[in-house]
C-alpha atoms as a PDB file:
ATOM      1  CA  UNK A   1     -19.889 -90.311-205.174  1.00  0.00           C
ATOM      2  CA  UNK A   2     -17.984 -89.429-208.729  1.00  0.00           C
ATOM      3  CA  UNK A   3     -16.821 -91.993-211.436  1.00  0.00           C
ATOM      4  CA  UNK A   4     -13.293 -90.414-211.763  1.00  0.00           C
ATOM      5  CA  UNK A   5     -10.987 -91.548-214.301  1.00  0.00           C
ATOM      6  CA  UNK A   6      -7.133 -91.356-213.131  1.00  0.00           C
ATOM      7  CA  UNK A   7      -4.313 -90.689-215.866  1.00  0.00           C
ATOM      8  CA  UNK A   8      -0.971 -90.688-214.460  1.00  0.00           C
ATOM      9  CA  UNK A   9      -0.224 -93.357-211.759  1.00  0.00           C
ATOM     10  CA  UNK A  10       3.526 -92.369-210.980  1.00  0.00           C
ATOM     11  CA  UNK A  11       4.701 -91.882-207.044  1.00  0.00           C
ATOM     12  CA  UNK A  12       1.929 -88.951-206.386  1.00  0.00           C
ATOM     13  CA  UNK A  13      -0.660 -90.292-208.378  1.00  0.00           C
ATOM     14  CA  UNK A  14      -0.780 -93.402-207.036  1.00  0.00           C
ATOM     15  CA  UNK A  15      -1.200 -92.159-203.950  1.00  0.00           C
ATOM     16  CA  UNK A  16      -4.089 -89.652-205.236  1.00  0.00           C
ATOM     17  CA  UNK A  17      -6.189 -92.688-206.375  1.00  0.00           C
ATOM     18  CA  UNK A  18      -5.902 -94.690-203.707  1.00  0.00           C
ATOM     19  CA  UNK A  19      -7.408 -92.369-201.127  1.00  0.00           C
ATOM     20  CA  UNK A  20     -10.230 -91.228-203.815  1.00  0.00           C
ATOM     21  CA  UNK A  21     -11.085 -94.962-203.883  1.00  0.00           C
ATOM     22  CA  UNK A  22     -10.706 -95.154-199.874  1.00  0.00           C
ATOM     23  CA  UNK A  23     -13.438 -92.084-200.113  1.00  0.00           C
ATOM     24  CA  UNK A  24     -15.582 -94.422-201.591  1.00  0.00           C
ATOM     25  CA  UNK A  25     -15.649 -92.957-205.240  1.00  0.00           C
ATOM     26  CA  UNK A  26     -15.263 -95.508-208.279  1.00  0.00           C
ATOM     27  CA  UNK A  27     -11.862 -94.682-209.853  1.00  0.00           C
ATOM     28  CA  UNK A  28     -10.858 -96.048-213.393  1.00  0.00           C
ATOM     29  CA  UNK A  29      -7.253 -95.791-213.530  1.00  0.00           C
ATOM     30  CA  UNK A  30      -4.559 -95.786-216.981  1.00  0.00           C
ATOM     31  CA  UNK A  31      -0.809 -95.209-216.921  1.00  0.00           C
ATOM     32  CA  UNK A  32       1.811 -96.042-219.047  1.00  0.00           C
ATOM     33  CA  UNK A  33       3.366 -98.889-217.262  1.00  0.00           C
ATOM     34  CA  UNK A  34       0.962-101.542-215.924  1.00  0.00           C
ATOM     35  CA  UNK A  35       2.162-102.332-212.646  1.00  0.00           C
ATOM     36  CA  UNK A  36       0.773 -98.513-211.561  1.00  0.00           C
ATOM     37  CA  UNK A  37      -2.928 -99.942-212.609  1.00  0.00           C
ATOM     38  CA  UNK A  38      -2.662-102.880-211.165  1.00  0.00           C
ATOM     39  CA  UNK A  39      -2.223-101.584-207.890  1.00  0.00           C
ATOM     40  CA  UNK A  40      -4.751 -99.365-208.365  1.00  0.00           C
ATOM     41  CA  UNK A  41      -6.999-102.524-209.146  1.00  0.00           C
ATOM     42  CA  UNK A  42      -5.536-104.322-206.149  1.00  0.00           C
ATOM     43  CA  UNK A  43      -6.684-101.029-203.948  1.00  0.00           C
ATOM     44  CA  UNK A  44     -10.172-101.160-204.885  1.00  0.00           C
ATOM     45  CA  UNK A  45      -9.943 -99.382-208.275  1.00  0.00           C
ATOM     46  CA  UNK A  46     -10.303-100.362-212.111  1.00  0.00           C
ATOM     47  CA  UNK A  47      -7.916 -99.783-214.904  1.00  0.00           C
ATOM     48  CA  UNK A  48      -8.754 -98.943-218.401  1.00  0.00           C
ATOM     49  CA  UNK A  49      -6.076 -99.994-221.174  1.00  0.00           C
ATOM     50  CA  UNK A  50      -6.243 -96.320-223.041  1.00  0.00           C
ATOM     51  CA  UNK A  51      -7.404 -93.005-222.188  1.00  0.00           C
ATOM     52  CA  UNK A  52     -10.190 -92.991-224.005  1.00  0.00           C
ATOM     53  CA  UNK A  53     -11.379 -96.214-222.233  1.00  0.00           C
ATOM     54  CA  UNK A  54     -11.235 -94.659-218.660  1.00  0.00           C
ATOM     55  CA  UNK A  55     -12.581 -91.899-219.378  1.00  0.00           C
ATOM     56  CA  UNK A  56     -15.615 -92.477-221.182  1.00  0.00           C
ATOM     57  CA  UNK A  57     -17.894 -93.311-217.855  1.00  0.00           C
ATOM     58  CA  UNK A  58     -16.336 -90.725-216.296  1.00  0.00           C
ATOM     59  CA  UNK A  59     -17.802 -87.997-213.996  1.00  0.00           C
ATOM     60  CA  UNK A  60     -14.344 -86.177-214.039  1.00  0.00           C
ATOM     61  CA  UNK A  61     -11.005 -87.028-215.169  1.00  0.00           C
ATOM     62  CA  UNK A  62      -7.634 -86.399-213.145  1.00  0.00           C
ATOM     63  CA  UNK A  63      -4.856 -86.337-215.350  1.00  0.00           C
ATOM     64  CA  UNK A  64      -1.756 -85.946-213.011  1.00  0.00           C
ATOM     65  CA  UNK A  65       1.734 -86.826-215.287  1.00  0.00           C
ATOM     66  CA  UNK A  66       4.777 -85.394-215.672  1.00  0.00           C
ATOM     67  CA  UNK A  67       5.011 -82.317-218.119  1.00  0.00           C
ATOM     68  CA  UNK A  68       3.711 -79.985-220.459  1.00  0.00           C
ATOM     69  CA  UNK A  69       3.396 -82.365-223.562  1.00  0.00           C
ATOM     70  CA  UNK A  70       2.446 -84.926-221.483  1.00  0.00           C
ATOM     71  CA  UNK A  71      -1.015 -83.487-220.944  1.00  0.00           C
ATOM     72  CA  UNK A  72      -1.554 -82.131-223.711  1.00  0.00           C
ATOM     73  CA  UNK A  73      -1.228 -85.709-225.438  1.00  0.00           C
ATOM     74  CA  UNK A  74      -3.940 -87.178-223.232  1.00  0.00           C
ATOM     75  CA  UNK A  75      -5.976 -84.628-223.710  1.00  0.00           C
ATOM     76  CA  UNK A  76      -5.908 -83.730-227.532  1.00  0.00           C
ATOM     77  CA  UNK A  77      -6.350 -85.986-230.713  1.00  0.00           C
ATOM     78  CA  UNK A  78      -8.810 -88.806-231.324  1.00  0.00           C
ATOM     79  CA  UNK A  79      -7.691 -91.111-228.656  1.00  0.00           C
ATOM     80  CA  UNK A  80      -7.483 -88.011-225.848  1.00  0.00           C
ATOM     81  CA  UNK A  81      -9.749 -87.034-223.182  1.00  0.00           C
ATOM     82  CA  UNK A  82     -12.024 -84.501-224.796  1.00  0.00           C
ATOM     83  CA  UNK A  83     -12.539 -86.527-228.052  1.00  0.00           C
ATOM     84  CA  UNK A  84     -14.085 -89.035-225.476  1.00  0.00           C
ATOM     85  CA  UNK A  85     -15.390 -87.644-222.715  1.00  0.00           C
ATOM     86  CA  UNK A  86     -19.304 -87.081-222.177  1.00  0.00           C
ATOM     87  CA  UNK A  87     -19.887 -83.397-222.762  1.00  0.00           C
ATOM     88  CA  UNK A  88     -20.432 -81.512-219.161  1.00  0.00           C
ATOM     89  CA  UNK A  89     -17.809 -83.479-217.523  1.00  0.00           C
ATOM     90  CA  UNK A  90     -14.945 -81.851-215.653  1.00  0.00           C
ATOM     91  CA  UNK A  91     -11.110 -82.410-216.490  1.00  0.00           C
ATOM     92  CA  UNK A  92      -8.792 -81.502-213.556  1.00  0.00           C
ATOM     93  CA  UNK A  93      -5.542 -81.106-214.767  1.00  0.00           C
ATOM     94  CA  UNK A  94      -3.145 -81.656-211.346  1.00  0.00           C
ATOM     95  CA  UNK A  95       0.218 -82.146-213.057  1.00  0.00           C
ATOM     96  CA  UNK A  96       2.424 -79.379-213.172  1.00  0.00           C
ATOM     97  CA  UNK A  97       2.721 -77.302-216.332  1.00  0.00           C
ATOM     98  CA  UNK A  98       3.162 -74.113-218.158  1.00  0.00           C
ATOM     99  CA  UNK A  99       0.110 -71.177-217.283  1.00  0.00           C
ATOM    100  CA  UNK A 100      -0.009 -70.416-220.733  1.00  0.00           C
ATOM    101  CA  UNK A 101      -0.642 -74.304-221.584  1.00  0.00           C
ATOM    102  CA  UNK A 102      -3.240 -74.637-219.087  1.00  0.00           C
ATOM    103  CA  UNK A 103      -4.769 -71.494-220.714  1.00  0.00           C
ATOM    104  CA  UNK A 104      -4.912 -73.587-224.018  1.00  0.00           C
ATOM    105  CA  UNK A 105      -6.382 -76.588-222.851  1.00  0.00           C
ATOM    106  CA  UNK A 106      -9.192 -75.055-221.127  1.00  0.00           C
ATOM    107  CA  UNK A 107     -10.277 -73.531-224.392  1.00  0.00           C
ATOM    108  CA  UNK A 108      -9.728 -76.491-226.251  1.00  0.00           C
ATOM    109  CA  UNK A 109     -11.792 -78.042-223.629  1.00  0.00           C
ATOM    110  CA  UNK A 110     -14.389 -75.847-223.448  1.00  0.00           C
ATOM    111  CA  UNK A 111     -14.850 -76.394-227.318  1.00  0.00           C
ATOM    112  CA  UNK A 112     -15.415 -80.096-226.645  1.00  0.00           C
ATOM    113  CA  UNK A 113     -17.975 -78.860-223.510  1.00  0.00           C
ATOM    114  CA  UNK A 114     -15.867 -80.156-221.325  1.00  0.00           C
ATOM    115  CA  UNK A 115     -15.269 -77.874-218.106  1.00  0.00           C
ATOM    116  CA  UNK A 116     -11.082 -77.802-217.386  1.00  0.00           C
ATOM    117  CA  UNK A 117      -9.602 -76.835-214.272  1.00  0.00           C
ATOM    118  CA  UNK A 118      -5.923 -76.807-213.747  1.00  0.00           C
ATOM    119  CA  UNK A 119      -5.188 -78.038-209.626  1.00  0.00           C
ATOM    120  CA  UNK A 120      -1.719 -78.807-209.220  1.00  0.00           C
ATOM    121  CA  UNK A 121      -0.407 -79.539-206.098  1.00  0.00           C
ATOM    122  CA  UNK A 122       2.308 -79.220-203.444  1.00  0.00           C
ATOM    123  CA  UNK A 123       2.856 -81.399-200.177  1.00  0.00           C
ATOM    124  CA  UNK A 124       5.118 -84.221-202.025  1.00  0.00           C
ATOM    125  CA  UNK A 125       5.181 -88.024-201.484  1.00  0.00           C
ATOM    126  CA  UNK A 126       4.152 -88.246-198.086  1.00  0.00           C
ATOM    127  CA  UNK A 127       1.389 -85.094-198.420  1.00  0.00           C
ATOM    128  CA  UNK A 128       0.019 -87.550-200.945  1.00  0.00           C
ATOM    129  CA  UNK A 129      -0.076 -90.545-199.423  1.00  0.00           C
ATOM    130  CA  UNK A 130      -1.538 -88.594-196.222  1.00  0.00           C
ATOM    131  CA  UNK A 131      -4.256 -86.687-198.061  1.00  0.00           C
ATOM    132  CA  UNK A 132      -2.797 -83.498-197.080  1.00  0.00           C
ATOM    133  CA  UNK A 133      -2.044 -81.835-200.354  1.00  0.00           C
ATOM    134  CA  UNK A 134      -2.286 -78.286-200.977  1.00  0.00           C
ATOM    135  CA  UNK A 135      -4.321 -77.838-203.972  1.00  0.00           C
ATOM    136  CA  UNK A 136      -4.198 -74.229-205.883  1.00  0.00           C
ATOM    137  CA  UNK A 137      -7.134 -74.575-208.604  1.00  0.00           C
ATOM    138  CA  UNK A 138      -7.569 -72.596-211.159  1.00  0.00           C
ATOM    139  CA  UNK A 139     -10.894 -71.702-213.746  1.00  0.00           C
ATOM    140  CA  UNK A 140     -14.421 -71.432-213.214  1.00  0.00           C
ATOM    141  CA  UNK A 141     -15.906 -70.795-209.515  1.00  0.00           C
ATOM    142  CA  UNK A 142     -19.561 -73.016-210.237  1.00  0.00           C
ATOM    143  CA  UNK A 143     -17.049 -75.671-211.405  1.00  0.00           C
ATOM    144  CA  UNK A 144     -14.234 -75.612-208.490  1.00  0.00           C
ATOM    145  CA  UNK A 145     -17.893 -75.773-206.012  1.00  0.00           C
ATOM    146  CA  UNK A 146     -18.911 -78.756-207.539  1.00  0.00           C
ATOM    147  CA  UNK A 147     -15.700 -80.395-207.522  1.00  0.00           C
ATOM    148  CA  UNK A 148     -14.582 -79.464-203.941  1.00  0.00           C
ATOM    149  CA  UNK A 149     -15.634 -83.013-202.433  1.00  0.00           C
ATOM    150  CA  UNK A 150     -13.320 -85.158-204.399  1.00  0.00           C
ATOM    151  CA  UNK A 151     -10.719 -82.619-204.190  1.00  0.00           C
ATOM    152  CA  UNK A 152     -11.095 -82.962-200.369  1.00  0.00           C
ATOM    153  CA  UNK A 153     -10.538 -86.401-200.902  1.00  0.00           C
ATOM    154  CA  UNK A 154      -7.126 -85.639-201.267  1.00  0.00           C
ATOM    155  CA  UNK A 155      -5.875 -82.422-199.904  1.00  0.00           C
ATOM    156  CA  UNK A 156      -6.783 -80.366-196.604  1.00  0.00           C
ATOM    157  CA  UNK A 157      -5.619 -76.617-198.313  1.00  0.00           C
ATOM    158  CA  UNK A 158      -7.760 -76.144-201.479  1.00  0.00           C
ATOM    159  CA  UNK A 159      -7.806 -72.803-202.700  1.00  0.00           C
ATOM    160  CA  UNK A 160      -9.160 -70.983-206.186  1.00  0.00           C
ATOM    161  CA  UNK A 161      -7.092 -68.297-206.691  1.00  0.00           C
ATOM    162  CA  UNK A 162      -7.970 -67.191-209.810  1.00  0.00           C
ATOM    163  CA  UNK A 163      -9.343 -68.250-213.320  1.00  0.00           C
ATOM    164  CA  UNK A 164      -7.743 -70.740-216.066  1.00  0.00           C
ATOM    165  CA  UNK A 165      -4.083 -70.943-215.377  1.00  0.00           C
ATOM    166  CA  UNK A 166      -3.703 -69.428-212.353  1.00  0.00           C
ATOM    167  CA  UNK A 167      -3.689 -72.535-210.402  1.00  0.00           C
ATOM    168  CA  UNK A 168      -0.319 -73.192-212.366  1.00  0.00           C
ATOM    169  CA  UNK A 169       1.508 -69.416-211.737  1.00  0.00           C
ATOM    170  CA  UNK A 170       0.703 -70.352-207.638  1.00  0.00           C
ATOM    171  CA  UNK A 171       2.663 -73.742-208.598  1.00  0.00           C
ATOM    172  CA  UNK A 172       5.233 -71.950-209.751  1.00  0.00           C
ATOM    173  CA  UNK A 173       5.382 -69.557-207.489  1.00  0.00           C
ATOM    174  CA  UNK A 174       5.093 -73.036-204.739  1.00  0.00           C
ATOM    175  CA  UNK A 175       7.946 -74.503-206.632  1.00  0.00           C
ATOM    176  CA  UNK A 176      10.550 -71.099-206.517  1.00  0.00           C
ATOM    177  CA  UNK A 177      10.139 -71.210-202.676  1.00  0.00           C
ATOM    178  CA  UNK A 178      10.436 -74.935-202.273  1.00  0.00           C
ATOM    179  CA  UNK A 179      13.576 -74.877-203.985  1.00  0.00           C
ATOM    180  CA  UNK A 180      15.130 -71.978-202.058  1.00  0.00           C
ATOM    181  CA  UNK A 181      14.104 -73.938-198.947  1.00  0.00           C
ATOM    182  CA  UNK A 182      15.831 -76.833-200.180  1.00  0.00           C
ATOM    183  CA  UNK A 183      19.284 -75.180-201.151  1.00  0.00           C
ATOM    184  CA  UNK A 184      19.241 -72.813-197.963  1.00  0.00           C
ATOM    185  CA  UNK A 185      19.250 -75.767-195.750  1.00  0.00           C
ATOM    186  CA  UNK A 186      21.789 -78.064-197.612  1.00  0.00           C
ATOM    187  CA  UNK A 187      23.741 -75.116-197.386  1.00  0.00           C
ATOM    188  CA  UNK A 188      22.796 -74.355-193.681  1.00  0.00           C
ATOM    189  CA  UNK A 189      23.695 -78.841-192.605  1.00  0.00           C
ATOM    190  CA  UNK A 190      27.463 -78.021-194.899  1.00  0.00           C
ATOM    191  CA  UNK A 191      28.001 -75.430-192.852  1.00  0.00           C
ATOM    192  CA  UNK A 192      27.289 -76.864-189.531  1.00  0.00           C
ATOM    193  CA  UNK A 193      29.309 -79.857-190.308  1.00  0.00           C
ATOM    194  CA  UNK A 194      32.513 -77.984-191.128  1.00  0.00           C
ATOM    195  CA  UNK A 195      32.229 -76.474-187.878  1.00  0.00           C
ATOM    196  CA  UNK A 196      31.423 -79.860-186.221  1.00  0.00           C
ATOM    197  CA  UNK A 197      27.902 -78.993-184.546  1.00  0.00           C
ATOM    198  CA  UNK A 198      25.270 -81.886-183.639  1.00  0.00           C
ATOM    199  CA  UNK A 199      23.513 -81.446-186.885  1.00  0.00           C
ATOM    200  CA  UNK A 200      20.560 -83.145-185.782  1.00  0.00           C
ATOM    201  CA  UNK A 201      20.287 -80.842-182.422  1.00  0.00           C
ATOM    202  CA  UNK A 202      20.856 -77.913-184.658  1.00  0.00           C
ATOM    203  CA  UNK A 203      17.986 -78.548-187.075  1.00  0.00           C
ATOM    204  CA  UNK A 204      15.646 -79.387-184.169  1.00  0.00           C
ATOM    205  CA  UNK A 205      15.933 -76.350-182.606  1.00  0.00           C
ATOM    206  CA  UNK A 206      16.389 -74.155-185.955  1.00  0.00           C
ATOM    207  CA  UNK A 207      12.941 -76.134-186.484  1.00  0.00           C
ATOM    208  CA  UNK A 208      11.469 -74.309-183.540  1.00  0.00           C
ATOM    209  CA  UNK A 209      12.252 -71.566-184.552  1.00  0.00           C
ATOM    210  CA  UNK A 210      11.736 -68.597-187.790  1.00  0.00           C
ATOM    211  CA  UNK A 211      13.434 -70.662-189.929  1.00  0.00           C
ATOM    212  CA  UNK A 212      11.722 -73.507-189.180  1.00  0.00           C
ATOM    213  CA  UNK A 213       9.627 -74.828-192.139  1.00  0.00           C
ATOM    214  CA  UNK A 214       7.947 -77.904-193.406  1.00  0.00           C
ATOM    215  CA  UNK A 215      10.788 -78.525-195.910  1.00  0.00           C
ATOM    216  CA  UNK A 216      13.190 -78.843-192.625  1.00  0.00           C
ATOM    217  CA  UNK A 217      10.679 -80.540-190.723  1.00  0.00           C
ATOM    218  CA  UNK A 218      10.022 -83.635-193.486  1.00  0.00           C
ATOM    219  CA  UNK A 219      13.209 -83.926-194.747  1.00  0.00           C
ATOM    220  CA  UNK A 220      15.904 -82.711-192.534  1.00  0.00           C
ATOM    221  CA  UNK A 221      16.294 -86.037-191.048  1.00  0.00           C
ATOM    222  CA  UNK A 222      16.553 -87.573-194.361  1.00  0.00           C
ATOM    223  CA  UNK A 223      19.190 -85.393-195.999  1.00  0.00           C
ATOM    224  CA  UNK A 224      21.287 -85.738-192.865  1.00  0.00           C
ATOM    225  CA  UNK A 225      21.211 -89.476-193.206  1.00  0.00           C
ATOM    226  CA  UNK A 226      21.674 -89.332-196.759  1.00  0.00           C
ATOM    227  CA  UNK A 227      18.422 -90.716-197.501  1.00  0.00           C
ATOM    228  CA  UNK A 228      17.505 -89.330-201.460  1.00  0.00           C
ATOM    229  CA  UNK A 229      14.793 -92.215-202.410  1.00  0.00           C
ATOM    230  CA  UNK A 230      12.720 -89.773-204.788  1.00  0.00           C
ATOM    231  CA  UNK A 231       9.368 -88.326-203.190  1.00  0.00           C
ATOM    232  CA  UNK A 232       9.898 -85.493-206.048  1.00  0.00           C
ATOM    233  CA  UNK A 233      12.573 -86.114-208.141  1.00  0.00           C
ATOM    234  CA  UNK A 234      15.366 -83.337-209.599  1.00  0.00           C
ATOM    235  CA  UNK A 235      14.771 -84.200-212.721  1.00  0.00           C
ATOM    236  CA  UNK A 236      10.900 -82.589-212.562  1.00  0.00           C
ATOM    237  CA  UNK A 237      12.269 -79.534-209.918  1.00  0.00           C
ATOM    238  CA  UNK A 238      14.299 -78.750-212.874  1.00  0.00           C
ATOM    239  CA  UNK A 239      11.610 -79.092-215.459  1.00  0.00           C
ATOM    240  CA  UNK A 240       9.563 -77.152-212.855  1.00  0.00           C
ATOM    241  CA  UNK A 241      12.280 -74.228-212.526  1.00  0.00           C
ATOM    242  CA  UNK A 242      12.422 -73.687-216.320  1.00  0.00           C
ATOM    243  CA  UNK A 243       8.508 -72.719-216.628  1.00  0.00           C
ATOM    244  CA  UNK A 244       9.486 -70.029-213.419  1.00  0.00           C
ATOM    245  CA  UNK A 245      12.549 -68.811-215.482  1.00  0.00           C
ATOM    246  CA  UNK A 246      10.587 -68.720-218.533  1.00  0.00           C
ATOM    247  CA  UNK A 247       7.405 -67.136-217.099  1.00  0.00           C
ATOM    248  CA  UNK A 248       9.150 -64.653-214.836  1.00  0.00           C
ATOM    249  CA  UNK A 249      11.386 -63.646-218.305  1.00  0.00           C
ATOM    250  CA  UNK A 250       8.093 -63.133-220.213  1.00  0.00           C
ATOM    251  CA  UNK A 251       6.478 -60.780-217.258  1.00  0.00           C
ATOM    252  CA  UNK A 252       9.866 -58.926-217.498  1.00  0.00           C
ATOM    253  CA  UNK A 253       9.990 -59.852-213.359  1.00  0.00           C
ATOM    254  CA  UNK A 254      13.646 -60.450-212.045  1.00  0.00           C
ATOM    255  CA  UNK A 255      14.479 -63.362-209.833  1.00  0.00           C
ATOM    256  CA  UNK A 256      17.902 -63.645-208.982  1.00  0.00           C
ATOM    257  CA  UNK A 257      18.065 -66.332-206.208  1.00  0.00           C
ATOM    258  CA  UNK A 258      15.622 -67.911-208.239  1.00  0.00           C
ATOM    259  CA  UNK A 259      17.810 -68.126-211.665  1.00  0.00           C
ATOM    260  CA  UNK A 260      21.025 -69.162-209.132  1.00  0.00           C
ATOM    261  CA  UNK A 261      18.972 -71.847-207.741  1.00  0.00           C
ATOM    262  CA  UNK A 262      17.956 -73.311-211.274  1.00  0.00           C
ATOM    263  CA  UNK A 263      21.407 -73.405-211.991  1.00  0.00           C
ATOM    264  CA  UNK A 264      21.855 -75.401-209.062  1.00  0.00           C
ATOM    265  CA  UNK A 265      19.464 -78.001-209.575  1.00  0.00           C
ATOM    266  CA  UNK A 266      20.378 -78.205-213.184  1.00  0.00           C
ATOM    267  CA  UNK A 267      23.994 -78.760-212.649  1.00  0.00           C
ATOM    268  CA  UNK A 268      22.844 -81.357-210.114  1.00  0.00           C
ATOM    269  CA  UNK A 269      20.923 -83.017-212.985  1.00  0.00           C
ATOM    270  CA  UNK A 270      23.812 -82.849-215.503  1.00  0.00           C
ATOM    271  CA  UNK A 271      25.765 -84.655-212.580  1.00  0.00           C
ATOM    272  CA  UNK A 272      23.736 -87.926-212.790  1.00  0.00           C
ATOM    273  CA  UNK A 273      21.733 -86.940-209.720  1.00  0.00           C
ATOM    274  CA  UNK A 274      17.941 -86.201-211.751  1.00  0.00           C
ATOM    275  CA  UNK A 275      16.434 -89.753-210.385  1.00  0.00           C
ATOM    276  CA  UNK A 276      16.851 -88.250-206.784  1.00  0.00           C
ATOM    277  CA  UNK A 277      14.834 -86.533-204.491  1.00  0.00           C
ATOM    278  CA  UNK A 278      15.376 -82.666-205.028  1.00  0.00           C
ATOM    279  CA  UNK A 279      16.480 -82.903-201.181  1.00  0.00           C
ATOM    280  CA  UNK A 280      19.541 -84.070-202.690  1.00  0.00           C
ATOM    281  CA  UNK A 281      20.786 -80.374-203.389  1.00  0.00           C
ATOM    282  CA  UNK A 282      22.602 -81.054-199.968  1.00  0.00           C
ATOM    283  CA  UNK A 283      24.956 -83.140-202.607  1.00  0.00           C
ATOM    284  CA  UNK A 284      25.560 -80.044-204.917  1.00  0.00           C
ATOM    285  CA  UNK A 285      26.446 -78.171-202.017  1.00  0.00           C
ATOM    286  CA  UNK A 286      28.835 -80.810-201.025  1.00  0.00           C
ATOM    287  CA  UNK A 287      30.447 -81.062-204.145  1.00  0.00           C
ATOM    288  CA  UNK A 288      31.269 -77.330-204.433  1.00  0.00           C
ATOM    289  CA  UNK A 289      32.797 -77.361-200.999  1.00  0.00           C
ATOM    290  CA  UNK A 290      34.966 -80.183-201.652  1.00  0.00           C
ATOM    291  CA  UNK A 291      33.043 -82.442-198.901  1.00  0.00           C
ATOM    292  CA  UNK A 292      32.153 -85.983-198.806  1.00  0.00           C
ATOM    293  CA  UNK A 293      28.851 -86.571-200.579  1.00  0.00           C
ATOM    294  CA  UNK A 294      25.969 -87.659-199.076  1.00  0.00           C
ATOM    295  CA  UNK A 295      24.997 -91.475-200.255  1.00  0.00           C
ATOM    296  CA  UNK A 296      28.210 -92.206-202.025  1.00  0.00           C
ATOM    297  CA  UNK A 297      29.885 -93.555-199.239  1.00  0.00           C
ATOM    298  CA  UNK A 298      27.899 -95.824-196.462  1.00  0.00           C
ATOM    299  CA  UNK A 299      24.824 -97.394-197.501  1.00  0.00           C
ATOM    300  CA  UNK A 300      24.189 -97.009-201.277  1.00  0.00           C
ATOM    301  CA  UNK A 301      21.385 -93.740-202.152  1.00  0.00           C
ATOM    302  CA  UNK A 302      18.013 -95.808-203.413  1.00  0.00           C
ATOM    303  CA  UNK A 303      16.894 -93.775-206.723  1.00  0.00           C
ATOM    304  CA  UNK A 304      20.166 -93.298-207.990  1.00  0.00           C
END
C-alpha cells in the first residue's frame, strides 16, 4: 500500500480518491474548496491545507484538475509538488492537458528527481465512481510497472502507449471521438423526433447494433429526458477541443468534423450552456432546428 497525495477533488477526482482509499491505500487529499477534502476525510482519507503539505509523505502524487495552468501551478514554484516532494517519488499527472505541457513537466520533474507520468483518463462520472476508467499513461515503462497497482485501483483499461506526453495525444485523440459521438446522436434523437419515432425504442435497438456505443448506452436515456447534471461539463469538452485543434494545426493534420464539432460545443458554451454535461449538444442541435430545447421547459436542467 502507497501514501498517495490527491490534488484536485472536483466530480472525477473525488471519485478517484475514494476508491484508492476503499483499496486500502492512505490518501492525503487538497483542493481548492474545502468541502471536496472533507469528504475525502469523511471517506477514510486525510486532507492537507496546501500542496506542499500533502505531498510531502507522499509515495506518489495524483494531481487531477482542470487545465493546462492548473497543473503546472501545483507543480512548479516553492509551494508546488516538486519543490516538496521526496526525491524518487512518482507524480501522475491525470488531468487533461496539452502533450507539449506534459512534455515540460516531466523534465522539470525529472530535474527535481521526481519520476512524472501523464495518465489522463476517459470513462466520465460514473466510470469514476465505478473504477472503470480507461487510463492512457504516458513516460517511463520501470515507472508505469511500479505504479500499475494503484492505477488499478481505479481503472480496468490501463495502457502505456508511449513515452512523456503521449498519454495526453491518446486523450485527445479520446476526446475528438467522444465528441463526434455526442453530436451524431443529438443529431440522430432531433431527427427521430421530427419524424415522431419512439425515441427510446429507436436508441435501444440502434444500441444493438454498429452504431451502438458506450456514449449511447450511458447517456441516451439521459439526453432524451433532458437530464444535463454535469458528469463532464462543456465548458472542459471545449477547453479539451482547443488542445485537438491546436495540436492537429501544429502536425499540419486536417480534421474537418473535428473543427465543425468544436464550433459546436463552443457556440453551445457562448450560449450559457458550459456548466452542463457535454451530452447537452442535443440542445445545440435543437436550437439550430428551431425545436423545443431540452430542460427549458418541464422540470428545470440541474447544472445550469
Amino acid at each position: 500500500m502507497s501514501t498517495i497525495a490527491f490534488i484536485g477533488l472536483g466530480i472525477m477526482g473525488s471519485a478517484m480518491a475514494e476508491n484508492l482509499v476503499t483499496a486500502g491505500h492512505t490518501v492525503i487529499g487538497h483542493n481548492r474548496s474545502q468541502p471536496a477534502v472533507d469528504r475525502l476525510v469523511a471517506a477514510g482519507g486525510k486532507g492537507a491545507s496546501s500542496v506542499a503539505e500533502a505531498v510531502a509523505d507522499a509515495d506518489i502524487v495524483i494531481t487531477m484538475v482542470p487545465d493546462s495552468p492548473d497543473v503546472e501551478s501545483v507543480a512548479l514554484g516553492e509551494d508546488g509538488i516538486y519543490a516538496n516532494a521526496r526525491s524518487g517519488s512518482v507524480h501522475i499527472d491525470m488531468s487533461t492537458i496539452r502533450p507539449d505541457v506534459a512534455v515540460a513537466l516531466a523534465e522539470a520533474g525529472a530535474a527535481a528527481g521526481i519520476r512524472v507520468l501523464d495518465a489522463p483518463v476517459s470513462g466520465g462520472e460514473a466510470g469514476a465512481k465505478e473504477a472503470k476508467l480507461s487510463i492512457m499513461v504516458g513516460g517511463d515503462a520501470d515507472t508505469f510497472a511500479e505504479v500499475r497497482p494503484v492505477l488499478e485501483a481505479m481503472g480496468t483499461t490501463i495502457v502505456l502507449v508511449g513515452p512523456a506526453g503521449s498519454g495526453q495525444t491518446v486523450k485527445a485523440a479520446n476526446q475528438l471521438v467522444v465528441a463526434g459521438h455526442y453530436e451524431l446522436l443529438a443529431e440522430a434523437i432531433v431527427f427521430l423526433r421530427a419524424f415522431g419515432v419512439d425515441t427510446a425504442a429507436a436508441l435501444e435497438v440502434l444500441g444493438g447494433g454498429l452504431a451502438g456505443s458506450t456514449v449511447l448506452n450511458r447517456k441516451g436515456a439521459s439526453m432524451l429526458a433532458g437530464d444535463f447534471r454535469p458528469g463532464f461539463r462543456i465548458d472542459l469538452h471545449h477547453k479539451d477541443m482547443g488542445i485537438i485543434v491546436d495540436s492537429a494545426r501544429a502536425k499540419g493534420v486536417t480534421i474537418p468534423l473535428g473543427a465543425v464539432t468544436a464550433q459546436l460545443i463552443g457556440a453551445l458554451r457562448a450560449q450559457g450552456d458550459g456548466g452542463l454535461d457535454h451530452s447537452a449538444l442535443l440542445r445545440g442541435v435543437e436550437r439550430l432546428s428551431g425545436q423545443p430545447v431540452s430542460g427549458e421547459t418541464g422540470e428545470e436542467v440541474s447544472g445550469k
